[in-house]
Every structure is written in C-alpha cells, then in structure tokens.
N, C-alpha and C. Protein backbone atom coordinates (compact mmCIF):
# COMPACT_ATOMS: atom_id res chain seq x y z
N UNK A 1 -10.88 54.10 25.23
CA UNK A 1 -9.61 53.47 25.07
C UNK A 1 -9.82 51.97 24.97
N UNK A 2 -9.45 51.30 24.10
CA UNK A 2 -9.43 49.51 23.92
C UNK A 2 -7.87 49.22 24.53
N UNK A 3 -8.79 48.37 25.59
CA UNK A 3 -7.89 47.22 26.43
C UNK A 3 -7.80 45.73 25.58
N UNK A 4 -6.32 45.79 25.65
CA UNK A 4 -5.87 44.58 24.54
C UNK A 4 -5.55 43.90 25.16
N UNK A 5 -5.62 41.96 25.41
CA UNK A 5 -4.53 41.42 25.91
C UNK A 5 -3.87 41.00 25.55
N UNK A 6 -2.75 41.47 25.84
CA UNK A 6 -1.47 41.19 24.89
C UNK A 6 -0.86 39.60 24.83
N UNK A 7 -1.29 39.28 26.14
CA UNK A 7 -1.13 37.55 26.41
C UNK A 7 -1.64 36.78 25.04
N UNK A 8 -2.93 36.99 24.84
CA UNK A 8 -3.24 36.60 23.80
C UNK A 8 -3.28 36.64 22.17
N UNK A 9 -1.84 37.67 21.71
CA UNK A 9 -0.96 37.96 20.65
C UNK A 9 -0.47 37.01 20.38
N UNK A 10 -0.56 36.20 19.53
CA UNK A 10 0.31 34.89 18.69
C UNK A 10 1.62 35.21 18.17
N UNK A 11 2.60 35.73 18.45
CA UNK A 11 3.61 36.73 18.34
C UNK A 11 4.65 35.62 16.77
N UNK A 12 4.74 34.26 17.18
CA UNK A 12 4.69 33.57 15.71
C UNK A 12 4.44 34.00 14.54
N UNK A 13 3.40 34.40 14.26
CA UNK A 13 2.63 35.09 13.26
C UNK A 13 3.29 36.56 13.08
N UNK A 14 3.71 36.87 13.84
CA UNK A 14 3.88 37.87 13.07
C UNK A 14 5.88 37.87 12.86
N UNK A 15 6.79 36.71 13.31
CA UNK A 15 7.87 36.65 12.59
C UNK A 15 8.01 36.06 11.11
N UNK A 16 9.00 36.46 10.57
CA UNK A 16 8.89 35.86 8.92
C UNK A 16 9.46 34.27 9.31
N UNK A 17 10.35 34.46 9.89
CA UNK A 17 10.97 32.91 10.06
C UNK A 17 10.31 31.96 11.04
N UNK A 18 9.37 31.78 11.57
CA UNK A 18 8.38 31.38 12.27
C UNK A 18 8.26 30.12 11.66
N UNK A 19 8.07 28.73 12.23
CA UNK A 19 7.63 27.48 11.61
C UNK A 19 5.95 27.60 11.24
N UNK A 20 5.26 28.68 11.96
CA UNK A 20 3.88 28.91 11.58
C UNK A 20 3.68 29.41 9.99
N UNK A 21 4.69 30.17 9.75
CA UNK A 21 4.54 31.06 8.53
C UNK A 21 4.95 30.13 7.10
N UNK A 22 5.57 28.74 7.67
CA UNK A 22 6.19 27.84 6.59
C UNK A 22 5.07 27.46 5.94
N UNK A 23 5.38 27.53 4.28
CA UNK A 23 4.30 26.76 3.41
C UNK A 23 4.60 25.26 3.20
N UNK A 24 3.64 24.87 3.49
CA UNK A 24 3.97 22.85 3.61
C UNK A 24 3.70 22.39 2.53
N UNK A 25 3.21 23.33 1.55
CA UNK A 25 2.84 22.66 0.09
C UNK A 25 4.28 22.36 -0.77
N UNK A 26 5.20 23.16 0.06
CA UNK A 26 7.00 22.67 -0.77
C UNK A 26 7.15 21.45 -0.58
N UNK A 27 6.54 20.67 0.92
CA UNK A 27 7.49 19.50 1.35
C UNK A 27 6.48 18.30 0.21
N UNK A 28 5.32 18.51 -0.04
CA UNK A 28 4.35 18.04 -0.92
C UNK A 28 5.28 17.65 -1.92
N UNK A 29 5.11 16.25 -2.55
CA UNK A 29 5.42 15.93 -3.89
C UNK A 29 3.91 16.06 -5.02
N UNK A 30 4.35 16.51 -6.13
CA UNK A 30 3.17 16.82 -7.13
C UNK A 30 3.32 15.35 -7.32
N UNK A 31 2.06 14.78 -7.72
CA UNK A 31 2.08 13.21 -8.18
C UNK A 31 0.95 13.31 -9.31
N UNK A 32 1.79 12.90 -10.56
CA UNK A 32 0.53 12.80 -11.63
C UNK A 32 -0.82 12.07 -11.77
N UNK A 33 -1.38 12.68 -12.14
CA UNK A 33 -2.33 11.57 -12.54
C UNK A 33 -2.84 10.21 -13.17
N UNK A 34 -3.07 8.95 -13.14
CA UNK A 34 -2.75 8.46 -13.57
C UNK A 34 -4.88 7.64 -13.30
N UNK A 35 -5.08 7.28 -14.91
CA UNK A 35 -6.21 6.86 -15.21
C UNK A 35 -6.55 4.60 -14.94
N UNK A 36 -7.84 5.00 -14.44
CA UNK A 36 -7.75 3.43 -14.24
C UNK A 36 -7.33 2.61 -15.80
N UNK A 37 -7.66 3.13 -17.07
CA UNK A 37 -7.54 2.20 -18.16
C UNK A 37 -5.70 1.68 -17.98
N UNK A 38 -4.84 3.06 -17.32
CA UNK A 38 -3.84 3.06 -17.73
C UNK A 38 -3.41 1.89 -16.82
N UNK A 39 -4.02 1.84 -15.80
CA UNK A 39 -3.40 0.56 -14.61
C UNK A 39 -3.71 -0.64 -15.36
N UNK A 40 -5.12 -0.85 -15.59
CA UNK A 40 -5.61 -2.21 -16.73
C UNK A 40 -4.33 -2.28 -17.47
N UNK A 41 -3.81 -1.32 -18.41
CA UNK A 41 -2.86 -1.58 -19.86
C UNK A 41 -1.48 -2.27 -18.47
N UNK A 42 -1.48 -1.90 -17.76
CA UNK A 42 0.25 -1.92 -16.87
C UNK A 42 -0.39 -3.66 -15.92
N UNK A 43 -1.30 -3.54 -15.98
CA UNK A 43 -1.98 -5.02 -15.15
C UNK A 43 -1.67 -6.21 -15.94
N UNK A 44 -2.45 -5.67 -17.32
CA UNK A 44 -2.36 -6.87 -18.14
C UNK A 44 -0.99 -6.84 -18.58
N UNK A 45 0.13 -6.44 -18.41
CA UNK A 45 1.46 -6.46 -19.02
C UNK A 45 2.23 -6.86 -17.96
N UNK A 46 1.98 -7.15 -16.66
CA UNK A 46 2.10 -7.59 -15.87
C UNK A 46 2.12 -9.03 -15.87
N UNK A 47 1.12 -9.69 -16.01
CA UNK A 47 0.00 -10.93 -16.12
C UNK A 47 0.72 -11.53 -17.47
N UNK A 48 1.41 -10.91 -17.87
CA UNK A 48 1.81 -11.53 -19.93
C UNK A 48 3.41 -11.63 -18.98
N UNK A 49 4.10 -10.82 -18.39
CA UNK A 49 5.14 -11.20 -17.81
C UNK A 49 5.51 -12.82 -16.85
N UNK A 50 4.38 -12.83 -16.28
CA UNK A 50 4.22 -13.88 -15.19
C UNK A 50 3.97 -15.12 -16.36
N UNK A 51 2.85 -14.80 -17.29
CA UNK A 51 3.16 -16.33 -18.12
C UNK A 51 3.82 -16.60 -18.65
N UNK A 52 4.89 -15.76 -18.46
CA UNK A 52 6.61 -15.66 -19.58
C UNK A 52 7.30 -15.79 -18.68
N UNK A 53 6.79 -16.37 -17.51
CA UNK A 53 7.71 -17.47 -16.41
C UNK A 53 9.15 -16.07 -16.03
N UNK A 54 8.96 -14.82 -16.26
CA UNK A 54 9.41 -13.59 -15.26
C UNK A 54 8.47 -13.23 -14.20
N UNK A 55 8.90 -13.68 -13.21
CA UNK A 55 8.21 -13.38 -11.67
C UNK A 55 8.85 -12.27 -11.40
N UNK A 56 10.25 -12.46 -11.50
CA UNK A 56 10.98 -10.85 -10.80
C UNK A 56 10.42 -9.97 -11.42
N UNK A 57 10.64 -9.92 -12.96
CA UNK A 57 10.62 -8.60 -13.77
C UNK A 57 8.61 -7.97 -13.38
N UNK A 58 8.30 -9.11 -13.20
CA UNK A 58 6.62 -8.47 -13.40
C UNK A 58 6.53 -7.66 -11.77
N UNK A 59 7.07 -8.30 -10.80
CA UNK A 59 7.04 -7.85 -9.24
C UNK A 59 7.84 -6.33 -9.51
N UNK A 60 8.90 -6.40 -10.44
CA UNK A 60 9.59 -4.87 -9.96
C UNK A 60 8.42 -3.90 -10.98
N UNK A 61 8.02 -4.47 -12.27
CA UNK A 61 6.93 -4.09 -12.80
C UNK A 61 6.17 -3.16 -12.34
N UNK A 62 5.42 -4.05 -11.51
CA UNK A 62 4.09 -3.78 -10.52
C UNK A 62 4.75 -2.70 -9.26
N UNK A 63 5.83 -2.59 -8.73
CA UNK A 63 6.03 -2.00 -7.40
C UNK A 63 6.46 -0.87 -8.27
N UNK A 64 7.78 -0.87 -9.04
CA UNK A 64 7.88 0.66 -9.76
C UNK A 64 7.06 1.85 -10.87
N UNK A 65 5.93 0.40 -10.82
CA UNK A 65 4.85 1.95 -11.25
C UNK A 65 3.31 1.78 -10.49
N UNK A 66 3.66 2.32 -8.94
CA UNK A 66 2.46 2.52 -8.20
C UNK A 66 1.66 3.33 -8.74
N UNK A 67 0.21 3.07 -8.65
CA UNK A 67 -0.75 4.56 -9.21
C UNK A 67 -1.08 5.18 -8.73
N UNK A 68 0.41 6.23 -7.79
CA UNK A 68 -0.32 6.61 -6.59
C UNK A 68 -1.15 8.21 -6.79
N UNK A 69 -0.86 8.62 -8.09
CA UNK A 69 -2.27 9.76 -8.28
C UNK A 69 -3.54 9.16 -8.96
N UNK A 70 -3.27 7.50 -8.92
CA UNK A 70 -5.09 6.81 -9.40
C UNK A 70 -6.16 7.28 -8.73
N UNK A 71 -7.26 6.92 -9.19
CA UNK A 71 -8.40 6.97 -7.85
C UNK A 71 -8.21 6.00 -7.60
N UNK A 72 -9.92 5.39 -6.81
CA UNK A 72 -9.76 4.51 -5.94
C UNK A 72 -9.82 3.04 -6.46
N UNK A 73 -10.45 2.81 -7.89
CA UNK A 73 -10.87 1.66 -8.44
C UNK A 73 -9.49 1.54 -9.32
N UNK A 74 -8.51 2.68 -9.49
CA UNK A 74 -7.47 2.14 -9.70
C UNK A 74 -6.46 1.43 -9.01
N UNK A 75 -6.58 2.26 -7.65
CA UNK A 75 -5.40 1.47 -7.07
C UNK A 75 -5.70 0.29 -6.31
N UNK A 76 -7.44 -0.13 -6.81
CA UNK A 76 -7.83 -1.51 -5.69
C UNK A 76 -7.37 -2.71 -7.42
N UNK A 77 -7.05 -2.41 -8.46
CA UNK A 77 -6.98 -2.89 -9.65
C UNK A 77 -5.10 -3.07 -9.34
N UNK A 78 -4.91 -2.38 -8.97
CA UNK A 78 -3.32 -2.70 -9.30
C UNK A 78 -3.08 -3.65 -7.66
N UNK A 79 -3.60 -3.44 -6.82
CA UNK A 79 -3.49 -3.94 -5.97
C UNK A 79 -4.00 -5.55 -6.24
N UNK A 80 -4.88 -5.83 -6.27
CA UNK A 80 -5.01 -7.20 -6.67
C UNK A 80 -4.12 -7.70 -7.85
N UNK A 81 -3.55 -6.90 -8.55
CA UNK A 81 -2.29 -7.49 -9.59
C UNK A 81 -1.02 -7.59 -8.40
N UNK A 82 -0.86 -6.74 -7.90
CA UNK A 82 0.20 -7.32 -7.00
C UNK A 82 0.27 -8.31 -5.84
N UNK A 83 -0.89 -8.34 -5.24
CA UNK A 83 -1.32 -10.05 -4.79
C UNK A 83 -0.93 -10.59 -5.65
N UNK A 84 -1.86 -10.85 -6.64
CA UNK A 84 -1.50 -11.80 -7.66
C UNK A 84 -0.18 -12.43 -8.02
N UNK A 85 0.67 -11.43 -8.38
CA UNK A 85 2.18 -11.82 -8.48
C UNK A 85 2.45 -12.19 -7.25
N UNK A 86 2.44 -11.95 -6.02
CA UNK A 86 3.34 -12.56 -4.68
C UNK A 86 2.44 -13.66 -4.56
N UNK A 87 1.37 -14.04 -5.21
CA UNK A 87 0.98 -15.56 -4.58
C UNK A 87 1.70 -16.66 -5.98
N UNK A 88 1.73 -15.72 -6.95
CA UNK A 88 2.26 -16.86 -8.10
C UNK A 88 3.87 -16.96 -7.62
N UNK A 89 4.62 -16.38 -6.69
CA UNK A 89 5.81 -16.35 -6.58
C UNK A 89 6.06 -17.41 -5.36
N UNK A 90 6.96 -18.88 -5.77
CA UNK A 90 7.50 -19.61 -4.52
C UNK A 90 7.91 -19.01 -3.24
N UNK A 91 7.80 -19.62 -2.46
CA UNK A 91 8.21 -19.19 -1.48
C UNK A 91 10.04 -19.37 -0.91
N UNK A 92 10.39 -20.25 -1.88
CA UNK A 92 11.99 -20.63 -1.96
C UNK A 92 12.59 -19.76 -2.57
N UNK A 93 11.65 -18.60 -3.52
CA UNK A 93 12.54 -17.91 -4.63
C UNK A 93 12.27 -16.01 -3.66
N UNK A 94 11.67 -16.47 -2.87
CA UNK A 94 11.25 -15.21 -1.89
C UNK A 94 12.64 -14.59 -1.98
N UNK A 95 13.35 -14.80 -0.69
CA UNK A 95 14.26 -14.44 -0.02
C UNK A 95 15.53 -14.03 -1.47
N UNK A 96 15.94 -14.81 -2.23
CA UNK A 96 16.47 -14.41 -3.43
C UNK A 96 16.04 -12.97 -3.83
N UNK A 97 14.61 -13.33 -4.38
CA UNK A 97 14.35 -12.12 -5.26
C UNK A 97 13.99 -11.26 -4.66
N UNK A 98 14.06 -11.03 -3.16
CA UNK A 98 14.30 -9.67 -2.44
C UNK A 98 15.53 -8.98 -2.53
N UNK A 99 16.34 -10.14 -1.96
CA UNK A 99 17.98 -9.56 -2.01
C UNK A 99 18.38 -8.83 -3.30
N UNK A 100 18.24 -9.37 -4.69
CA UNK A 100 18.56 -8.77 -5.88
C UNK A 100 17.86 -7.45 -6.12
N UNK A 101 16.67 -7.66 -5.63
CA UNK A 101 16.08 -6.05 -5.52
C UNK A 101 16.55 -5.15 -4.51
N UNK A 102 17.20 -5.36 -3.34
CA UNK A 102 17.39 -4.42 -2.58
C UNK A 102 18.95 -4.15 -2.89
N UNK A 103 19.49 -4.85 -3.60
CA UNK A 103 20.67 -4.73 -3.65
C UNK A 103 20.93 -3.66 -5.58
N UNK A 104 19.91 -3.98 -6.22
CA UNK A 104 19.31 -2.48 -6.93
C UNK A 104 19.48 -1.34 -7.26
N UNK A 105 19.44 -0.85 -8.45
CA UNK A 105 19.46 0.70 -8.08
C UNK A 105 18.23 0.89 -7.76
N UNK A 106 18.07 2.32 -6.89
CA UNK A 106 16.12 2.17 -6.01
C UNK A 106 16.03 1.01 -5.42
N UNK A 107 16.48 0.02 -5.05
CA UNK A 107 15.56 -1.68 -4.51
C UNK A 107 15.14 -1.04 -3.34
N UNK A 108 15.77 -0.55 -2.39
CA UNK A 108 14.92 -0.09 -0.78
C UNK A 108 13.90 0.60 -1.32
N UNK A 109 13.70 1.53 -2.05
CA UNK A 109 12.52 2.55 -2.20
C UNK A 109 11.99 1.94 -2.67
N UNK A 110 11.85 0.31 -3.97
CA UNK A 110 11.10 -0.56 -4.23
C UNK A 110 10.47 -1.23 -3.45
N UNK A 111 11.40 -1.61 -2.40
CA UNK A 111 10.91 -2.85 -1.34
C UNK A 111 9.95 -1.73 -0.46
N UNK A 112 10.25 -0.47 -0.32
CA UNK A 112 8.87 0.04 0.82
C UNK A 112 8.37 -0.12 0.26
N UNK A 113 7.78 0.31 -1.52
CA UNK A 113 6.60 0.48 -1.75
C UNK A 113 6.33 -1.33 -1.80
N UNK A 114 6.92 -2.23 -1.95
CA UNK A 114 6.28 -3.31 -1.75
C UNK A 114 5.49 -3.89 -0.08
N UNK A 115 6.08 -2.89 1.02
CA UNK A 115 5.42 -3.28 2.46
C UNK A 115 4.13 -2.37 2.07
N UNK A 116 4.21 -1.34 1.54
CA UNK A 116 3.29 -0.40 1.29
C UNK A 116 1.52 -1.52 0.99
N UNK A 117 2.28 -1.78 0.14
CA UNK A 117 1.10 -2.84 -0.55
C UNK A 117 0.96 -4.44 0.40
N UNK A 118 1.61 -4.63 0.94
CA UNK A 118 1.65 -5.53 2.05
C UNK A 118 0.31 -5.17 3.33
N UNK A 119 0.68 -3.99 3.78
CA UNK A 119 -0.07 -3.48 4.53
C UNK A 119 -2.04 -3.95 4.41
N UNK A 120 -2.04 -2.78 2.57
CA UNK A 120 -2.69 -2.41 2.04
C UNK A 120 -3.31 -4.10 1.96
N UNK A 121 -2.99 -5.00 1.33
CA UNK A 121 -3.41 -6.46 1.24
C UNK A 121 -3.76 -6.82 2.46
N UNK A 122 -3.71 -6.57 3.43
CA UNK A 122 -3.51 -7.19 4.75
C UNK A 122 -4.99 -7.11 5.44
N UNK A 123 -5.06 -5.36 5.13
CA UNK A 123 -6.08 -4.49 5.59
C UNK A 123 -7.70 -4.81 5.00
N UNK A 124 -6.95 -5.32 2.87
CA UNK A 124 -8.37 -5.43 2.33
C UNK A 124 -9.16 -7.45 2.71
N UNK A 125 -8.12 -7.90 3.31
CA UNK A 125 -8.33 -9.62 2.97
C UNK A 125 -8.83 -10.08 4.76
N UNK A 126 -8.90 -8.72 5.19
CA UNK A 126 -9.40 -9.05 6.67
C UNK A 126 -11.06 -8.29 6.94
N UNK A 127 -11.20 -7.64 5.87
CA UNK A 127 -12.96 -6.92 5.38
C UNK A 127 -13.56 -7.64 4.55
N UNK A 128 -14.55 -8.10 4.71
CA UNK A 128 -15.58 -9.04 3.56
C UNK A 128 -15.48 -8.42 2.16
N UNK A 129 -15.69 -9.01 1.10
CA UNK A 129 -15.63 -8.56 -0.19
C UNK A 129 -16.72 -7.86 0.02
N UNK A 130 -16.77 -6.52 -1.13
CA UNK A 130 -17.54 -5.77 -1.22
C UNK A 130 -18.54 -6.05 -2.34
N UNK A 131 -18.75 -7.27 -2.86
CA UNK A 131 -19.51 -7.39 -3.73
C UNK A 131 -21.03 -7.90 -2.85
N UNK A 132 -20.48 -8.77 -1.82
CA UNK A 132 -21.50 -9.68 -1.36
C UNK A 132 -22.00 -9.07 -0.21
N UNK A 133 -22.51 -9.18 0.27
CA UNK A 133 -23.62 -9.21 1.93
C UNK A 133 -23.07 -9.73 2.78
N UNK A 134 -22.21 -9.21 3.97
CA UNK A 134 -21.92 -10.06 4.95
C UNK A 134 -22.50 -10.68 6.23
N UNK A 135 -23.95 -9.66 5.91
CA UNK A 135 -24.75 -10.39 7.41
C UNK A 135 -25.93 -11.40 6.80
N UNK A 136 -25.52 -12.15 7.43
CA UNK A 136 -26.55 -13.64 7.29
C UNK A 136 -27.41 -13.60 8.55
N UNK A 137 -28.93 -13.66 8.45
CA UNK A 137 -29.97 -13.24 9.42
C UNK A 137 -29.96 -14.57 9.92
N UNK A 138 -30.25 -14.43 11.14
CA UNK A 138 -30.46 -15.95 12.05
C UNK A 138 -31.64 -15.72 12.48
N UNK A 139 -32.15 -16.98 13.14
CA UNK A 139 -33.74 -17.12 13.64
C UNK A 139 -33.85 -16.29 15.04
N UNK A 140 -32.90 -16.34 15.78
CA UNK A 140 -32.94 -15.57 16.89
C UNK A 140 -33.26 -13.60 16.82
N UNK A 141 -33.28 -13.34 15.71
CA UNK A 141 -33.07 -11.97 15.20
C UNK A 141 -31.82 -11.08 15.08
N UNK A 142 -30.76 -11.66 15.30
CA UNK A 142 -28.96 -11.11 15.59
C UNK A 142 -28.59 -11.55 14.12
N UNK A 143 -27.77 -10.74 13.62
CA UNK A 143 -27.19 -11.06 12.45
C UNK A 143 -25.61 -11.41 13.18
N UNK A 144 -25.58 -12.14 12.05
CA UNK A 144 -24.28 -12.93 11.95
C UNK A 144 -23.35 -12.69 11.08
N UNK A 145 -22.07 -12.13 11.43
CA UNK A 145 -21.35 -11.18 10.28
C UNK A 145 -19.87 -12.37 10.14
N UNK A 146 -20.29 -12.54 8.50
CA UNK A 146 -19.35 -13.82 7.48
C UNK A 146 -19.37 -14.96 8.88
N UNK A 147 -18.20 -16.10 8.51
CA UNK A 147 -18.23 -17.13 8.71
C UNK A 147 -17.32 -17.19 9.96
N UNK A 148 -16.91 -18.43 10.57
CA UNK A 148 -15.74 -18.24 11.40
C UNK A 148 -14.56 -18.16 10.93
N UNK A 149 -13.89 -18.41 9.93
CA UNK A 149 -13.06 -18.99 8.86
C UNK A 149 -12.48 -17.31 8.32
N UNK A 150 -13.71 -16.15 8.13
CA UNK A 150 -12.89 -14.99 7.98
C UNK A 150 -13.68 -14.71 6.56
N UNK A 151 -13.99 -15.65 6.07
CA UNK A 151 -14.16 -15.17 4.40
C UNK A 151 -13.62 -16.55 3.33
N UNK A 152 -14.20 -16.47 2.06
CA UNK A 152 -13.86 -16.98 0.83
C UNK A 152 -12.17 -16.86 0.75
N UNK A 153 -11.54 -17.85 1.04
CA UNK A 153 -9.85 -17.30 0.59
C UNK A 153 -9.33 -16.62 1.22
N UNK A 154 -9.83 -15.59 2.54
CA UNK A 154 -8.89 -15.07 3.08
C UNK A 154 -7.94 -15.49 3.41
N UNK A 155 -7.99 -16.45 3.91
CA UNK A 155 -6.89 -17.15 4.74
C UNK A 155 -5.55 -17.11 4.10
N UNK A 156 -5.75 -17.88 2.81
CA UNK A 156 -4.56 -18.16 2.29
C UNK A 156 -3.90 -16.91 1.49
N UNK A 157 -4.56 -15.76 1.41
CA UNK A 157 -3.98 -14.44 1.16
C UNK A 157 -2.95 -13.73 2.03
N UNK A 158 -3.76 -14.04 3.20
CA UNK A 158 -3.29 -13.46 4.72
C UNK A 158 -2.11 -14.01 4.59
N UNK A 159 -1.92 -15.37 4.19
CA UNK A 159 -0.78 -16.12 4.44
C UNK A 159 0.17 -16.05 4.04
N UNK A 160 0.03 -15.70 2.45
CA UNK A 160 0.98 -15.12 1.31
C UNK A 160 1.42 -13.76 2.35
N UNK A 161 0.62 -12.65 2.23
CA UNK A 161 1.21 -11.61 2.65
C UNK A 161 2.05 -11.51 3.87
N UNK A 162 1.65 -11.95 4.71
CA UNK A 162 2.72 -12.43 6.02
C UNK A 162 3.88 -13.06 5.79
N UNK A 163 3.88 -14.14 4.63
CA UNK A 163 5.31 -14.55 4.44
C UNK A 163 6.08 -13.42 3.75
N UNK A 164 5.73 -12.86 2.97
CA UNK A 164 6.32 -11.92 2.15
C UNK A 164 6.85 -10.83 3.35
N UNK A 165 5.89 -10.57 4.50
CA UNK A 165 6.40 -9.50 5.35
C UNK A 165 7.95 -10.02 5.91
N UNK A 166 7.53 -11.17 6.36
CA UNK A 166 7.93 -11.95 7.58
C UNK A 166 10.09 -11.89 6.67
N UNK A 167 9.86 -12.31 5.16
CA UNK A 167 11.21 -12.37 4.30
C UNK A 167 11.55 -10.75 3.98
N UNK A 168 10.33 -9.49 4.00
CA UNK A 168 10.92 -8.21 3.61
C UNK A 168 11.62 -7.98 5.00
N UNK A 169 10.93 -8.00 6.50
CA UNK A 169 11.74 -7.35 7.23
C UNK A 169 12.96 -7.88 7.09
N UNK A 170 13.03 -9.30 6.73
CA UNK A 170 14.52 -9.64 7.24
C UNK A 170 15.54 -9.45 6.36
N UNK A 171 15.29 -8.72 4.90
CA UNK A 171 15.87 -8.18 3.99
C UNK A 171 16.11 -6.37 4.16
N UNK A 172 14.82 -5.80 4.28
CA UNK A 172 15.23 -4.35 4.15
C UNK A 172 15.34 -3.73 5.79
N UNK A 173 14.95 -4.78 7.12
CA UNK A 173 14.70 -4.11 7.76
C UNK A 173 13.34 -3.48 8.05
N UNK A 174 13.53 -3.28 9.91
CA UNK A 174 12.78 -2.63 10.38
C UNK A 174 12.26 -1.38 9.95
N UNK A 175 13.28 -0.64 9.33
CA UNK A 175 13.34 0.76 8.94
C UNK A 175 12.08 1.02 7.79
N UNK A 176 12.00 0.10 7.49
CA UNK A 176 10.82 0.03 5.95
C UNK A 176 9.58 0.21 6.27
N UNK A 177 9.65 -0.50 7.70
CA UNK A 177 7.91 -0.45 8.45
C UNK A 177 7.38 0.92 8.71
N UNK A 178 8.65 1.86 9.11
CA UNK A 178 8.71 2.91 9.88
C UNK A 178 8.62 4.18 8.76
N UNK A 179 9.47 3.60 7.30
CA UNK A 179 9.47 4.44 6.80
C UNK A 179 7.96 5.05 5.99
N UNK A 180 6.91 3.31 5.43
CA UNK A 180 6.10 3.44 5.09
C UNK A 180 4.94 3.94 6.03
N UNK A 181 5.10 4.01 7.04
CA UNK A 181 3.80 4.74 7.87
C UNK A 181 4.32 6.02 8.20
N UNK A 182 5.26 7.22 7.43
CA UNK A 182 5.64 8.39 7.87
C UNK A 182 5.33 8.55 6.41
N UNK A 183 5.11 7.80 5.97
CA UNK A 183 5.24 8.37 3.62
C UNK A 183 3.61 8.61 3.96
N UNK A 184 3.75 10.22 2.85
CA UNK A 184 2.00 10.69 2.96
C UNK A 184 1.48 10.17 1.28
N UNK A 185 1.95 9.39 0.63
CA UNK A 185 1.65 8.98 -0.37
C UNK A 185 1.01 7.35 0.02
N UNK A 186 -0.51 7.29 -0.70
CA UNK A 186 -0.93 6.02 -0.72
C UNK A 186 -1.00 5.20 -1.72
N UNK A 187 -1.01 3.69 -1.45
CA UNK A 187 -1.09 2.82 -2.63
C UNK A 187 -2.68 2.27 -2.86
C-alpha cells in the first residue's frame, strides 16, 4: 500500500481558476523588433531636427520612438541621442517644454519614457567609458580606479540629467518614478 502525504498536495494546481494556473505571457506586451541601422536612420533625423533649431519636436522624436525591442548597441545609440538633445536644451525652456508635453495627447506616457532614460543616463555617466581602462597602476602595487572627479565629462552629464529629473518630477509627478520601475520594458 503507498502512503501519501497529502500535506504535501499543491491543491492550486489542480484548480482551473488558481492564480498558479494563470499564463503571464497575456500580461506580456509583444514588442517588435527594431534594428540598430534603424535607430542610426531615427538618430540622425533627430540631430537634423535640433539644427533646425526644433528642440521640442526632436525630444518628443527621440522619447516616442524608444527601441525598446533593439539590442544592446541599439539602445546605448539612441540613448546617447537623447542625452544629446536634453543637454542642447536650455534650461529656461525646461519647465515649458515639459508642460506642453504632458499636457499632450500620450505626454505622461512620453514623460515616463523620458525618466526611463533619465535613470538609464544616470546609471551609464556614473561607470567609466567602456572604451578605455579604468585602472591606472600605482607604484605601491593597488590600482587606482579613474580619477577623483568621476570621469571625462561626467559631471556635467550628471548635471543635465538631474535638472531634467529635478523639472520632470515637478511636472508629471511622483507617480512617474513609481510607474517606470514597475514597467518590464527597457530603454
């Protein structure tokens, strides 16, 4: 005779309506694919906007077509285009050209994906560039990792992006911070 313990029956499993039995691939959005040339063609049309003295149009540009089924050399390509635009953008015309976007059709779902990339800037301008070597050998035998200073330019990146945070919360809200760290989509 086999002794079962029944204690240890997952009884979940075997209802249909069970949160175990739910397929999570529904709550999934399909996200296309999207090729690095195609970010280059949307970068450089970007970059032709900004010397045509449109800052807004190139910023909603850049935020309404994230590449978020790129790989990875795409979305570090669109990402430095969108630095790009928030450092060519005053800081007097900030607070404006938030409001007109959030006030938008989509502007909130614009403006997350713009903290989105906020974040994302924040994260890459506080890691040494990946081109160069960051440990410099000293005579003592201890390496010495980059400078005190942080890096080539960090600083004034950091700085851009913080103002830009510092004018989104006070436009879309707290809610944006909260919403972009619950979104399973990356930039």
């Amino acid at each position: 005779m086999a002794t079962t313990n029944w204690r240890t029956i997952n009884v979940d499993l075997l209802d249909p309506e069970s949160p175990a039995n739910f397929d999570i691939s529904s709550l999934l959005s399909t996200i296309a694919s999207v090729s690095a040339s195609e970010v280059q063609t949307l970068s450089s049309q970007i970059k032709q906007l900004l010397r045509g003295g449109d800052p807004e149009g190139a910023l909603r540009g850049a935020l309404e077509n994230a590449p978020y089924g790129g790989d990875a050399q795409a979305k570090e390509v669109h990402l430095a285009t969108v630095v790009e635009t928030l450092q060519s953008i005053k800081q007097s015309e900030m607070s404006p050209m938030l409001s007109r976007i959030y006030g938008s059709e989509g502007g909130p779902e614009t403006l997350d994906v713009l903290m989105k990339y906020l974040y994302k800037g924040m994260s890459h301008t506080s890691q040494p560039s990946l081109g160069r070597s960051s440990l410099t050998p000293q005579a003592t035998g201890f390496s010495q990792i980059l400078s005190r200073g942080g890096g080539e330019g960090g600083g004034q990146a950091m700085s851009v992006l913080l103002s830009w945070h510092e004018k989104l919360v006070e436009i879309a809200g707290a809610g944006s911070i909260v919403r972009v760290m619950s979104d399973r989509r990356t930039v």
